[in-house]
N, C-alpha and C. Protein backbone atom coordinates (compact mmCIF):
# COMPACT_ATOMS: atom_id res chain seq x y z
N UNK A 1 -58.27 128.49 34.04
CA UNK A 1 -56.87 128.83 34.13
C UNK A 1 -56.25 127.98 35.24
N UNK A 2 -55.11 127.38 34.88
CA UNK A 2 -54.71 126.10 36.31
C UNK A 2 -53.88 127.05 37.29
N UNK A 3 -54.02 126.99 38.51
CA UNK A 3 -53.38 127.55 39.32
C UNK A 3 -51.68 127.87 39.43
N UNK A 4 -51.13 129.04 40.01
CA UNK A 4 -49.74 129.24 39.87
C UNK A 4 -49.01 128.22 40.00
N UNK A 5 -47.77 128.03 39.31
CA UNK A 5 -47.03 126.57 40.01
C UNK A 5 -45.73 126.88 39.85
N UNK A 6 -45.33 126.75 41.24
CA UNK A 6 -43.41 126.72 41.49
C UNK A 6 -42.82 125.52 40.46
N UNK A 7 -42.67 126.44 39.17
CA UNK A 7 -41.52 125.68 38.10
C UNK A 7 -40.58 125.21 38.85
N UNK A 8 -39.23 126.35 39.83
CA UNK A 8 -38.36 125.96 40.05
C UNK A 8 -37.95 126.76 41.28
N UNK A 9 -37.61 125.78 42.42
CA UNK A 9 -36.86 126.52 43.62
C UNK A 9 -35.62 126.64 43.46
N UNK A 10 -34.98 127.90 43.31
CA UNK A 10 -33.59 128.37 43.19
C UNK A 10 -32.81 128.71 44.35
N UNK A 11 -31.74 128.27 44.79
CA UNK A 11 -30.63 128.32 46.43
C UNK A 11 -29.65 128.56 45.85
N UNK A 12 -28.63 129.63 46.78
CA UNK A 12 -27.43 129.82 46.28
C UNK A 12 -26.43 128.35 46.20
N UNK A 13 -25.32 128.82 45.39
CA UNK A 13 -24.60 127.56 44.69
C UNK A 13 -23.03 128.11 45.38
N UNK A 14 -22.55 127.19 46.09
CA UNK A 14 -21.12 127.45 46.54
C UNK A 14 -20.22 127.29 45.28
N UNK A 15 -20.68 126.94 44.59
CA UNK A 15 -19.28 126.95 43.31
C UNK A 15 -19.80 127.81 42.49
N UNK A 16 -18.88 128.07 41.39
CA UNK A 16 -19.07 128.96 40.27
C UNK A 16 -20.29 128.57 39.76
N UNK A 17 -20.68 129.90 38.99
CA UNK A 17 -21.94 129.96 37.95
C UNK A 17 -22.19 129.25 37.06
N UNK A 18 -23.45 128.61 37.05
CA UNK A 18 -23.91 127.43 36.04
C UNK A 18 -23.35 127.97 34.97
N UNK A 19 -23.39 126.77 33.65
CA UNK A 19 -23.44 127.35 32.28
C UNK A 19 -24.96 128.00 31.74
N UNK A 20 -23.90 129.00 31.19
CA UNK A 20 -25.21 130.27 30.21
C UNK A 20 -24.96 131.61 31.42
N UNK A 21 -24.99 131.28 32.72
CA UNK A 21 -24.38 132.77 33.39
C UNK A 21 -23.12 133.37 32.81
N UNK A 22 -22.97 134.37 33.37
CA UNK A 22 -22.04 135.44 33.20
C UNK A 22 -20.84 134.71 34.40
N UNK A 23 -19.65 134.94 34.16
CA UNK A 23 -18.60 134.54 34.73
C UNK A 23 -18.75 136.19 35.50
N UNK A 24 -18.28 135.86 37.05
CA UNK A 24 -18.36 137.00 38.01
C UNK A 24 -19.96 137.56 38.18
N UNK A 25 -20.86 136.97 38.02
CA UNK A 25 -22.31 136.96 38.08
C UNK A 25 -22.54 137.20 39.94
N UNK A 26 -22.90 138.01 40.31
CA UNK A 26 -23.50 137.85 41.70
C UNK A 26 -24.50 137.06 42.18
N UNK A 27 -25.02 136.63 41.42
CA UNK A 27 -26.51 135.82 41.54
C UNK A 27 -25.74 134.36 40.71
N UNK A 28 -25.70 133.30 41.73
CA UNK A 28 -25.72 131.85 42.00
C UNK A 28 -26.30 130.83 42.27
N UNK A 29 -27.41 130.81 41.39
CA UNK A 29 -28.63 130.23 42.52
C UNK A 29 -28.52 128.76 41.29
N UNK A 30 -28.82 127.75 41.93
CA UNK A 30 -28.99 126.26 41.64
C UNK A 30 -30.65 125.87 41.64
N UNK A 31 -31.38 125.33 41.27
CA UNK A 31 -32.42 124.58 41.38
C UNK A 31 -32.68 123.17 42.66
N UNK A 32 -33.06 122.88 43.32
CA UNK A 32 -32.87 122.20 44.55
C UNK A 32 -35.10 121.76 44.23
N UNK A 33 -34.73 120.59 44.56
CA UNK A 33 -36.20 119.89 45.14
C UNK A 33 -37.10 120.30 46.32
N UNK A 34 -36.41 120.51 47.56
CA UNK A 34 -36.70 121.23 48.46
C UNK A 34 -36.33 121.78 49.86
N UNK A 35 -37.02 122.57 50.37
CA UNK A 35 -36.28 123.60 51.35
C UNK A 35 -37.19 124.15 51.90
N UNK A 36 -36.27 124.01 53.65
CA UNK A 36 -37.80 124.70 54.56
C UNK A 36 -37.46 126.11 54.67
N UNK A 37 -38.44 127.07 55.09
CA UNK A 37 -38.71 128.28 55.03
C UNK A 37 -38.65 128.75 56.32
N UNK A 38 -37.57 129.16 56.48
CA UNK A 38 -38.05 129.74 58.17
C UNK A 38 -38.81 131.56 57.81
N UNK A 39 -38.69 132.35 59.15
CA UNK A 39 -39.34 133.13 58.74
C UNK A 39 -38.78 134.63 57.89
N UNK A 40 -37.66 134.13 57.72
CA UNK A 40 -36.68 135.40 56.84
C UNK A 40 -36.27 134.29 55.82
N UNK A 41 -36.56 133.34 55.39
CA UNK A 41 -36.57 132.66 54.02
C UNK A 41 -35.68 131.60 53.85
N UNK A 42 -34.90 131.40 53.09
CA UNK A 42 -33.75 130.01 53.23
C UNK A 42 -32.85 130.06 54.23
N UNK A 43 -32.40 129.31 55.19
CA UNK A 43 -31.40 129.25 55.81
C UNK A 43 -30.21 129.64 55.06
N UNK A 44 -29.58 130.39 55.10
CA UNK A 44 -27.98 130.53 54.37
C UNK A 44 -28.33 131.35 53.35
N UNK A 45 -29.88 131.87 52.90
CA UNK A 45 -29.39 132.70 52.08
C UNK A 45 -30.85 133.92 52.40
N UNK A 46 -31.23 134.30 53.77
CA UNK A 46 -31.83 134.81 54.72
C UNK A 46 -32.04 136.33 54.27
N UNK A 47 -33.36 136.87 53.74
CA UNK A 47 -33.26 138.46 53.33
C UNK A 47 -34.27 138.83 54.56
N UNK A 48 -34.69 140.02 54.06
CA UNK A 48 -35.25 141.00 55.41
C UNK A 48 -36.52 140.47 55.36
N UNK A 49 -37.16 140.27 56.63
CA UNK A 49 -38.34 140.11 56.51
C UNK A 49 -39.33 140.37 55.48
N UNK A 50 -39.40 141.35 55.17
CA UNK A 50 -40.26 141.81 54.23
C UNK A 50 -39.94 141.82 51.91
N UNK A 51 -38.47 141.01 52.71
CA UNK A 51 -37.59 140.51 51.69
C UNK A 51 -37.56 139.35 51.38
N UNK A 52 -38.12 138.10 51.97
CA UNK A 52 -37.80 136.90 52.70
C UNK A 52 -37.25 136.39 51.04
N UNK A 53 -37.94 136.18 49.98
CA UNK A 53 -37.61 135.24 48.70
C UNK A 53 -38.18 136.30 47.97
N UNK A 54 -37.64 136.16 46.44
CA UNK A 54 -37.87 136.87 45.61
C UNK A 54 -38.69 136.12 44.40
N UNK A 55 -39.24 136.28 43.72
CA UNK A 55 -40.49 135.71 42.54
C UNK A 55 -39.90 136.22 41.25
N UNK A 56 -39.87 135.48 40.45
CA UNK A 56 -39.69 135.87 39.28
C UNK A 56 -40.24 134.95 38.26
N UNK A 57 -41.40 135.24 36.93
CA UNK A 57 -42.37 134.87 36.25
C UNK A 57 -41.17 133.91 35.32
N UNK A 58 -42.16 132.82 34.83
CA UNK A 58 -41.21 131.43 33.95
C UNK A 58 -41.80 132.36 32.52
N UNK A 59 -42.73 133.18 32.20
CA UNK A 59 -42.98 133.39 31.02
C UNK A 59 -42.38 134.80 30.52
N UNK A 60 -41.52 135.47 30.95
CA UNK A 60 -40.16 136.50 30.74
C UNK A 60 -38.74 135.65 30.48
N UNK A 61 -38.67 134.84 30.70
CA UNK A 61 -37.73 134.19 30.29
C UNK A 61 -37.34 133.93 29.24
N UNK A 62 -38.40 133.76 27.63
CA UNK A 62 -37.93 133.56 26.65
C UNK A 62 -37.31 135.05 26.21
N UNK A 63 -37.97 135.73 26.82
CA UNK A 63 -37.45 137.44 26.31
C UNK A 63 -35.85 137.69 26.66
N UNK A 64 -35.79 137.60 27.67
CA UNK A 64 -34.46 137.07 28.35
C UNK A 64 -33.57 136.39 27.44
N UNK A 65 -34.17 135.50 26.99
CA UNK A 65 -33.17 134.94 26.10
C UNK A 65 -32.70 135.46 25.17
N UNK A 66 -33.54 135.90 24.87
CA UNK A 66 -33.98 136.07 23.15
C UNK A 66 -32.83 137.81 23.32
N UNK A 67 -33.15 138.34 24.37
CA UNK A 67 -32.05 140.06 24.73
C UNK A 67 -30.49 139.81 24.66
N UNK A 68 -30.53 138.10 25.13
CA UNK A 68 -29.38 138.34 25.41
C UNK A 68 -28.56 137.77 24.38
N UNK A 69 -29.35 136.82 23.42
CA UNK A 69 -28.81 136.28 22.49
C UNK A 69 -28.54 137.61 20.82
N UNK A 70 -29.04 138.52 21.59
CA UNK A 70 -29.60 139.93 20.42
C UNK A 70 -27.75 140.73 20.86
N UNK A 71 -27.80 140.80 22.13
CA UNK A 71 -26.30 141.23 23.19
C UNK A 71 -25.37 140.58 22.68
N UNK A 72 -25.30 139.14 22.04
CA UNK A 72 -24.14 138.64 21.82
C UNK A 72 -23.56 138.19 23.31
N UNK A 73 -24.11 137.90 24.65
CA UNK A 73 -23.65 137.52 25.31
C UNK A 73 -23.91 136.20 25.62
N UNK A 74 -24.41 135.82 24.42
CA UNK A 74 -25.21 133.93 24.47
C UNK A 74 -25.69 134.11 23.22
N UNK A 75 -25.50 132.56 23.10
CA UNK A 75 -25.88 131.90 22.06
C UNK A 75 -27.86 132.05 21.48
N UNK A 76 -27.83 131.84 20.10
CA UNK A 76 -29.36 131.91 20.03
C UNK A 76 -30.02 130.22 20.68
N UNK A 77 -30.82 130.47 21.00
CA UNK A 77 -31.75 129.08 21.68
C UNK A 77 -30.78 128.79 23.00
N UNK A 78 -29.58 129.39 23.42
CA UNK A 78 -29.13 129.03 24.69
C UNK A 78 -30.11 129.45 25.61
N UNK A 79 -30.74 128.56 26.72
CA UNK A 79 -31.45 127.93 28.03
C UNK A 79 -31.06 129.09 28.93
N UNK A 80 -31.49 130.12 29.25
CA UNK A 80 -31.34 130.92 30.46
C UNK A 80 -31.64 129.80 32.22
N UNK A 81 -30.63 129.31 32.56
CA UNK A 81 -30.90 128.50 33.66
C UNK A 81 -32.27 128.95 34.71
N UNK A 82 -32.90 128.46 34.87
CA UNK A 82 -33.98 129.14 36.81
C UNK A 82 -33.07 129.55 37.38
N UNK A 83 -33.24 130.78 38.35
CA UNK A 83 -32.72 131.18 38.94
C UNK A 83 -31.68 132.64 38.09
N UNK A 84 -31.27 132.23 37.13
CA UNK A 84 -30.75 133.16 36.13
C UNK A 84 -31.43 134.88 36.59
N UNK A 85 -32.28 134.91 37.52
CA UNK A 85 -33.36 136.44 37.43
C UNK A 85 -32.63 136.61 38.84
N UNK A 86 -31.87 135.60 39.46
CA UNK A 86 -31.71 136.24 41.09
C UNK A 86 -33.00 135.60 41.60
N UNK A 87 -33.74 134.78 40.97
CA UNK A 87 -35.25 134.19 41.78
C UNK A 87 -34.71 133.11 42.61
N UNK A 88 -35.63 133.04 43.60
CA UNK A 88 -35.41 131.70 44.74
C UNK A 88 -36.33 131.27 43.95
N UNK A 89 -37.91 131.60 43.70
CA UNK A 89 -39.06 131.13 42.93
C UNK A 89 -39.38 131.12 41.54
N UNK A 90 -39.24 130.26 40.91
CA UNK A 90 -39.83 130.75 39.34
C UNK A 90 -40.74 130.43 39.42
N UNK A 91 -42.14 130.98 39.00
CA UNK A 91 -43.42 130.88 38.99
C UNK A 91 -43.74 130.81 37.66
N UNK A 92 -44.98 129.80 37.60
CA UNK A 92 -45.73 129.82 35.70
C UNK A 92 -46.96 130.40 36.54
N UNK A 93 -47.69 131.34 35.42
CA UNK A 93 -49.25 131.18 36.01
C UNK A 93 -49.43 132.42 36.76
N UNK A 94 -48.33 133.55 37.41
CA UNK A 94 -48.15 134.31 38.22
C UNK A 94 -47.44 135.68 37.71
N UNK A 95 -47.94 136.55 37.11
CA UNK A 95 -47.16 137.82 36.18
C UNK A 95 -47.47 139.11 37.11
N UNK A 96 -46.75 139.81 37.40
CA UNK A 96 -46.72 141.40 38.13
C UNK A 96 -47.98 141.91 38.09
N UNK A 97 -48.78 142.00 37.04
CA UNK A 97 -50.20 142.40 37.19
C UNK A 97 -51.32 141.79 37.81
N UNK A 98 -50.75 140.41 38.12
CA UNK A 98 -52.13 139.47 38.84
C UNK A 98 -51.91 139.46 40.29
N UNK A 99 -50.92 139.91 40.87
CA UNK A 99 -50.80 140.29 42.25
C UNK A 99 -50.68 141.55 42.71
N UNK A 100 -50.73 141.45 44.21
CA UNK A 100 -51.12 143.15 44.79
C UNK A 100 -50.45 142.60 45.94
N UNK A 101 -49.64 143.63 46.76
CA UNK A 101 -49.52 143.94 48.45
C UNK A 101 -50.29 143.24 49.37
N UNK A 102 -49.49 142.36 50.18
CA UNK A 102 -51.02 141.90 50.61
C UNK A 102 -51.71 140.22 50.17
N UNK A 103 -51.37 140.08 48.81
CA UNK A 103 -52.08 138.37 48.71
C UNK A 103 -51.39 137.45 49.11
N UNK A 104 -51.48 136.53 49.32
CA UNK A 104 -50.99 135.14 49.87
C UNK A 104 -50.72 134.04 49.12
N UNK A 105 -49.99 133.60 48.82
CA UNK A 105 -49.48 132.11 47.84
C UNK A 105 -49.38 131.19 49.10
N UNK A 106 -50.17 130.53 49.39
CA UNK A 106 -50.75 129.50 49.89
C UNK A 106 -50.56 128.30 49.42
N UNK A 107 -48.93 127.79 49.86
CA UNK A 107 -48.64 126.07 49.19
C UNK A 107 -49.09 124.93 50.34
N UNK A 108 -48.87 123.99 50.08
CA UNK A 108 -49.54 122.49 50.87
C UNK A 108 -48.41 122.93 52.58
N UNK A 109 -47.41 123.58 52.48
CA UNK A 109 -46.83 123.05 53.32
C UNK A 109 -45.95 124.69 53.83
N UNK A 110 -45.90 126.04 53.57
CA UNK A 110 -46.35 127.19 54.01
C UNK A 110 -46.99 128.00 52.89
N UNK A 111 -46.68 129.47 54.10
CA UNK A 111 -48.12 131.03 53.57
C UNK A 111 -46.83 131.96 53.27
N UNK A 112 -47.03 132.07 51.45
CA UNK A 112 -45.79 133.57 51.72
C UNK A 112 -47.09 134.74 50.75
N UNK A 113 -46.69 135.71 51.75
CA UNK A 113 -47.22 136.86 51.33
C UNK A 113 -46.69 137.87 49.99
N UNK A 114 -47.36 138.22 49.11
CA UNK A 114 -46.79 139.38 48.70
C UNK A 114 -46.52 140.91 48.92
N UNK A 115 -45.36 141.27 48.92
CA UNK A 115 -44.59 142.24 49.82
C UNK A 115 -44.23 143.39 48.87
N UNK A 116 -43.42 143.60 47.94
CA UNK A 116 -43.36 144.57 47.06
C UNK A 116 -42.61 143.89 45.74
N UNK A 117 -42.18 145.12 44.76
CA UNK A 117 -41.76 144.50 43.57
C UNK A 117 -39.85 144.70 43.69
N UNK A 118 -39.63 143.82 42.98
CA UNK A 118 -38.55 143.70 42.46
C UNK A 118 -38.22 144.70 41.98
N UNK A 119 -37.11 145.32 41.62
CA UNK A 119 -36.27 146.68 40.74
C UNK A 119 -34.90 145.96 40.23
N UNK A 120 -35.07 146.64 38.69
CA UNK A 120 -33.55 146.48 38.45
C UNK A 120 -32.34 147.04 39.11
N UNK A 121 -31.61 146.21 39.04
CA UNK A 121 -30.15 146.69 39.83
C UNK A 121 -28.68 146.61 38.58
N UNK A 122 -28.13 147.03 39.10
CA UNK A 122 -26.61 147.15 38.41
C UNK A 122 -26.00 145.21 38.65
N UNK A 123 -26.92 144.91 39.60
CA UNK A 123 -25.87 143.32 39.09
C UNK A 123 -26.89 142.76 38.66
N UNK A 124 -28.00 142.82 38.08
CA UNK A 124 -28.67 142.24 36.88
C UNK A 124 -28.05 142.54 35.52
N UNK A 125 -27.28 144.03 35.47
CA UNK A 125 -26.41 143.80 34.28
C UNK A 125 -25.47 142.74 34.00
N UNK A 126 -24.90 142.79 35.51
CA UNK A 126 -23.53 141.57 35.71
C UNK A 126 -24.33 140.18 34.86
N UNK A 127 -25.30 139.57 35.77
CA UNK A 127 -25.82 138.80 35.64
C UNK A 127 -26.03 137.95 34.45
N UNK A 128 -26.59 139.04 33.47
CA UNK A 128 -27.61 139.29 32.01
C UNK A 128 -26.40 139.42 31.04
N UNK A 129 -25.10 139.43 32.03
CA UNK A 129 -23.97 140.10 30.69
C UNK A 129 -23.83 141.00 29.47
N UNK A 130 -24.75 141.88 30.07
CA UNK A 130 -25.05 143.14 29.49
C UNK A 130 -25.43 144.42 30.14
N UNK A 131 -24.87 145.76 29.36
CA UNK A 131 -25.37 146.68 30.33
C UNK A 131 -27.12 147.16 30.70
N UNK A 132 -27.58 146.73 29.33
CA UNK A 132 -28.67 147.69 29.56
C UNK A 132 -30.01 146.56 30.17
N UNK A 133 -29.47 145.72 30.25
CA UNK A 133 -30.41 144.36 31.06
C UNK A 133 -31.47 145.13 32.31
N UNK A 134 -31.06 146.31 32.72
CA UNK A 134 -31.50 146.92 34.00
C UNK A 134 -32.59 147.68 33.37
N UNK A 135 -32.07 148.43 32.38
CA UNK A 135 -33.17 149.40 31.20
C UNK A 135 -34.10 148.59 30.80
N UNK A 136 -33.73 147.28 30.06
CA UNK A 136 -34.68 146.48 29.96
C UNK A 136 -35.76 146.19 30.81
N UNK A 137 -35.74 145.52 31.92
CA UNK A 137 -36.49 145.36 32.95
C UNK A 137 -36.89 146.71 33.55
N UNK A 138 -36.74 147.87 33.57
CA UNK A 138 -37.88 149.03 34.05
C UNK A 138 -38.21 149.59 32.94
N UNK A 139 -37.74 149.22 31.63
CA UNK A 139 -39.23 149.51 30.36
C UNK A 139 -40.26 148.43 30.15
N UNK A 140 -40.00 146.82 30.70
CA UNK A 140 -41.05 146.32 30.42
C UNK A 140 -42.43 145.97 31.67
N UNK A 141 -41.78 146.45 32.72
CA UNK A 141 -42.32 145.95 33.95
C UNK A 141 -42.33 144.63 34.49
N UNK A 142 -41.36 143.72 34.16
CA UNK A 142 -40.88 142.57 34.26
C UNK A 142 -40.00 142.76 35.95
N UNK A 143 -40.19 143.03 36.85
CA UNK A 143 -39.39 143.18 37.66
C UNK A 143 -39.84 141.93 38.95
N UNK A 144 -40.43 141.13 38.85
CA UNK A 144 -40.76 140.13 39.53
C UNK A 144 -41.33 140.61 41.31
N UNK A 145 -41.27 140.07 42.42
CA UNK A 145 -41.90 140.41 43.41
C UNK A 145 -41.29 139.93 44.40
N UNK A 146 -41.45 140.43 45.99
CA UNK A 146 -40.54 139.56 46.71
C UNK A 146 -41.98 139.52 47.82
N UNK A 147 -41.73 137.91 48.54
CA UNK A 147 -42.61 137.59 49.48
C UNK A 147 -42.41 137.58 50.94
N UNK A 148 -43.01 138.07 51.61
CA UNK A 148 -42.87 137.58 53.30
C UNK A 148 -42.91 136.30 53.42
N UNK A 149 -42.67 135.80 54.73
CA UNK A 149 -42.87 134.64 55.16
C UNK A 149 -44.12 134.50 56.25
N UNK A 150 -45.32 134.65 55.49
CA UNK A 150 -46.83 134.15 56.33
C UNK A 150 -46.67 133.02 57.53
N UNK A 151 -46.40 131.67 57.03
CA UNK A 151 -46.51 130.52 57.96
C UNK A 151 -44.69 130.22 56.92
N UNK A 152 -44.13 129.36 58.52
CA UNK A 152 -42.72 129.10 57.82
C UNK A 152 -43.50 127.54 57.56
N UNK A 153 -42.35 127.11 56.95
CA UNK A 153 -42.65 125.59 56.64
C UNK A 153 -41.78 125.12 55.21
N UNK A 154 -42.31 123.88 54.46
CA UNK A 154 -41.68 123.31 53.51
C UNK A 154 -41.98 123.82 52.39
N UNK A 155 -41.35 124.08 51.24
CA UNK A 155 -41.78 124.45 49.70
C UNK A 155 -41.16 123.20 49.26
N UNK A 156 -41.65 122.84 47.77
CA UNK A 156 -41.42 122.12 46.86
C UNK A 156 -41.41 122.71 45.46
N UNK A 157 -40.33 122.03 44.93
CA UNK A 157 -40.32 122.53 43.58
C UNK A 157 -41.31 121.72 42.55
N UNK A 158 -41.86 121.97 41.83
CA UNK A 158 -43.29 121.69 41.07
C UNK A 158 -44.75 121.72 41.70
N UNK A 159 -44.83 121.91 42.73
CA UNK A 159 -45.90 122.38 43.30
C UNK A 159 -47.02 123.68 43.28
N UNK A 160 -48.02 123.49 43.29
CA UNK A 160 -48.86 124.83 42.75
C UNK A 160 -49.30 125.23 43.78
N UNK A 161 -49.72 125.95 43.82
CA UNK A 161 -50.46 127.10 45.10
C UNK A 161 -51.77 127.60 44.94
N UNK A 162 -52.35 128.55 46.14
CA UNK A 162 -53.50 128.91 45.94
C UNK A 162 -53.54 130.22 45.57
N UNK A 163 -53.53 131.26 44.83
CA UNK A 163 -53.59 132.55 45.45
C UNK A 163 -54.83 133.53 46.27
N UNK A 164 -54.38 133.71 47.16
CA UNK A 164 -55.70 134.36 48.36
C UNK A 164 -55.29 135.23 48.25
N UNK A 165 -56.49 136.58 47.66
CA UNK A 165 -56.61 137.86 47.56
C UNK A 165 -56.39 138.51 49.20
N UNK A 166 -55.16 139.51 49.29
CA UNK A 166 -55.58 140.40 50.06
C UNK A 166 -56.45 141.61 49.74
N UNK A 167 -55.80 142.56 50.46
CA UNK A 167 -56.67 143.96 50.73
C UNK A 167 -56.81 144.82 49.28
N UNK A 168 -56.29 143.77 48.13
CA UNK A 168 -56.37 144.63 46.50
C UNK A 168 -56.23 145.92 46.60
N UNK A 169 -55.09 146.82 47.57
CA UNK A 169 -55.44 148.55 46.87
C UNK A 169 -53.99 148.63 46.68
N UNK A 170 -52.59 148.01 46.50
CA UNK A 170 -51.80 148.14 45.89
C UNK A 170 -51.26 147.14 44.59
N UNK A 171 -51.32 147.29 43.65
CA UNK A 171 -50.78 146.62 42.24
C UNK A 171 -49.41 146.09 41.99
N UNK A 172 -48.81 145.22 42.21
CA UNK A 172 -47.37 145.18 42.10
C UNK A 172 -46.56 146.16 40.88
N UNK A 173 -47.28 145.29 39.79
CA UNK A 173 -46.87 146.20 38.40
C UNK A 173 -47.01 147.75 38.73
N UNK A 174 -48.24 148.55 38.85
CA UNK A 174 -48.15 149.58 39.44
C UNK A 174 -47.51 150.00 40.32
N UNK A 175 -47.43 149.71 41.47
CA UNK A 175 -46.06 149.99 42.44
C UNK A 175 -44.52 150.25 41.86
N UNK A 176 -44.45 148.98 41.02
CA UNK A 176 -42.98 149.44 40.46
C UNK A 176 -42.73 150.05 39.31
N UNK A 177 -43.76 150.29 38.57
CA UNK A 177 -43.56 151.74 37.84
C UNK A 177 -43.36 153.16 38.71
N UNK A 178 -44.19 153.36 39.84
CA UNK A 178 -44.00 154.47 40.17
C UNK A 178 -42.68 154.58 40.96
N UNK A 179 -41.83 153.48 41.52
CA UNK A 179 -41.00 153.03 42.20
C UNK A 179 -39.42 153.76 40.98
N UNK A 180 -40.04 152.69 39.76
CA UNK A 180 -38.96 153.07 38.68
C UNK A 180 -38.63 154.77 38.47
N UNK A 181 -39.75 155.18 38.16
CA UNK A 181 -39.99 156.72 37.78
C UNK A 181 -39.57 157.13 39.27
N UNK A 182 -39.13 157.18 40.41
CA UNK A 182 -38.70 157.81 41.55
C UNK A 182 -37.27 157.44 41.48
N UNK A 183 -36.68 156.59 40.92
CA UNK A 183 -35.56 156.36 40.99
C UNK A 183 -34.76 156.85 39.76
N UNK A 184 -35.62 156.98 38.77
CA UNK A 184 -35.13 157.73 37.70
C UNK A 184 -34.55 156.45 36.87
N UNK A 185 -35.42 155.45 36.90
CA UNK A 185 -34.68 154.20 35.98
C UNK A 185 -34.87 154.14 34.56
N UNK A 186 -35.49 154.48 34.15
CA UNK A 186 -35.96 154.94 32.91
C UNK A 186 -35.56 156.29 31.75
């Protein structure tokens, strides 16, 4: 199996939303070559420590499409842009069940940890240009992951990583089912 690999680094976009977003979309993110990591994540677009960047899998994406082209809010075979999930990271190779609390994505140039899962929100509807885009994502467990910042340093977009097992006793996928079911998303 070839190791995880950053499809695409996603940074917010000072102008309006690519084509295929939702007009008034909260999530703006562009594709960019590369960007250093300090230790709360992109300069200018900086989450909580334990927030630093968010992950989201390249192989949910055709589903994505395929929901939204079912929504009538896009075309059939229209390209859901990277970044389209609210991801800084699109990952191939890397799905909610193969990580846990705790492991390390280990690129040539920094260490980001995995931290917890992603949850649907009300501006993934915005986003998805649909309402139930949020329902979607806490019935399939598609909710992607967000990383610490281990060692700051450089990422690159097409670059693969290592993954180093942590302490294996929390499941991402697991986590955000029980996460979903506490919030009553379902």
């Amino acid at each position: 199996m070839p190791p995880p690999r950053l499809v695409s680094l996603n940074l917010p976009s000072r102008a309006g939303p690519p084509v295929g977003r939702a007009a008034g979309s909260p999530v703006h993110l562009q594709p960019v070559d590369e960007v250093v990591i300090g230790p709360s994540g992109v300069h200018g677009d900086e989450g909580f420590l334990s927030r630093a960047l968010y992950v989201y899998a390249f192989e949910h994406y055709a589903f994505w499409q395929t929901v939204r082209a079912q929504a009538r809010v896009a075309a059939w075979g229209q390209v859901l842009p990277f970044g389209g999930m609210g991801e800084h990271l699109t990952m191939s190779g890397l799905l909610e069940a193969q990580v846990w609390v705790g492991d390390v994505l280990q690129f040539s140039g920094c260490a980001l940890a995995v931290s917890e899962p992603g949850l649907p929100s009300a501006e993934l509807n915005v986003a998805m240009g649909f309402e139930q885009a949020s329902i979607l994502m806490a019935q399939s467990g598609w909710g992607g992951f967000y990383l610490a910042v281990r060692e700051p340093g450089v990422l690159r977009s097409g670059e693969s990583c290592e993954l180093l097992p942590g302490p294996r006793e929390v499941n991402i996928r697991d986590l955000f089912r029980v996460r979903v079911r506490a919030a009553h998303l379902t």
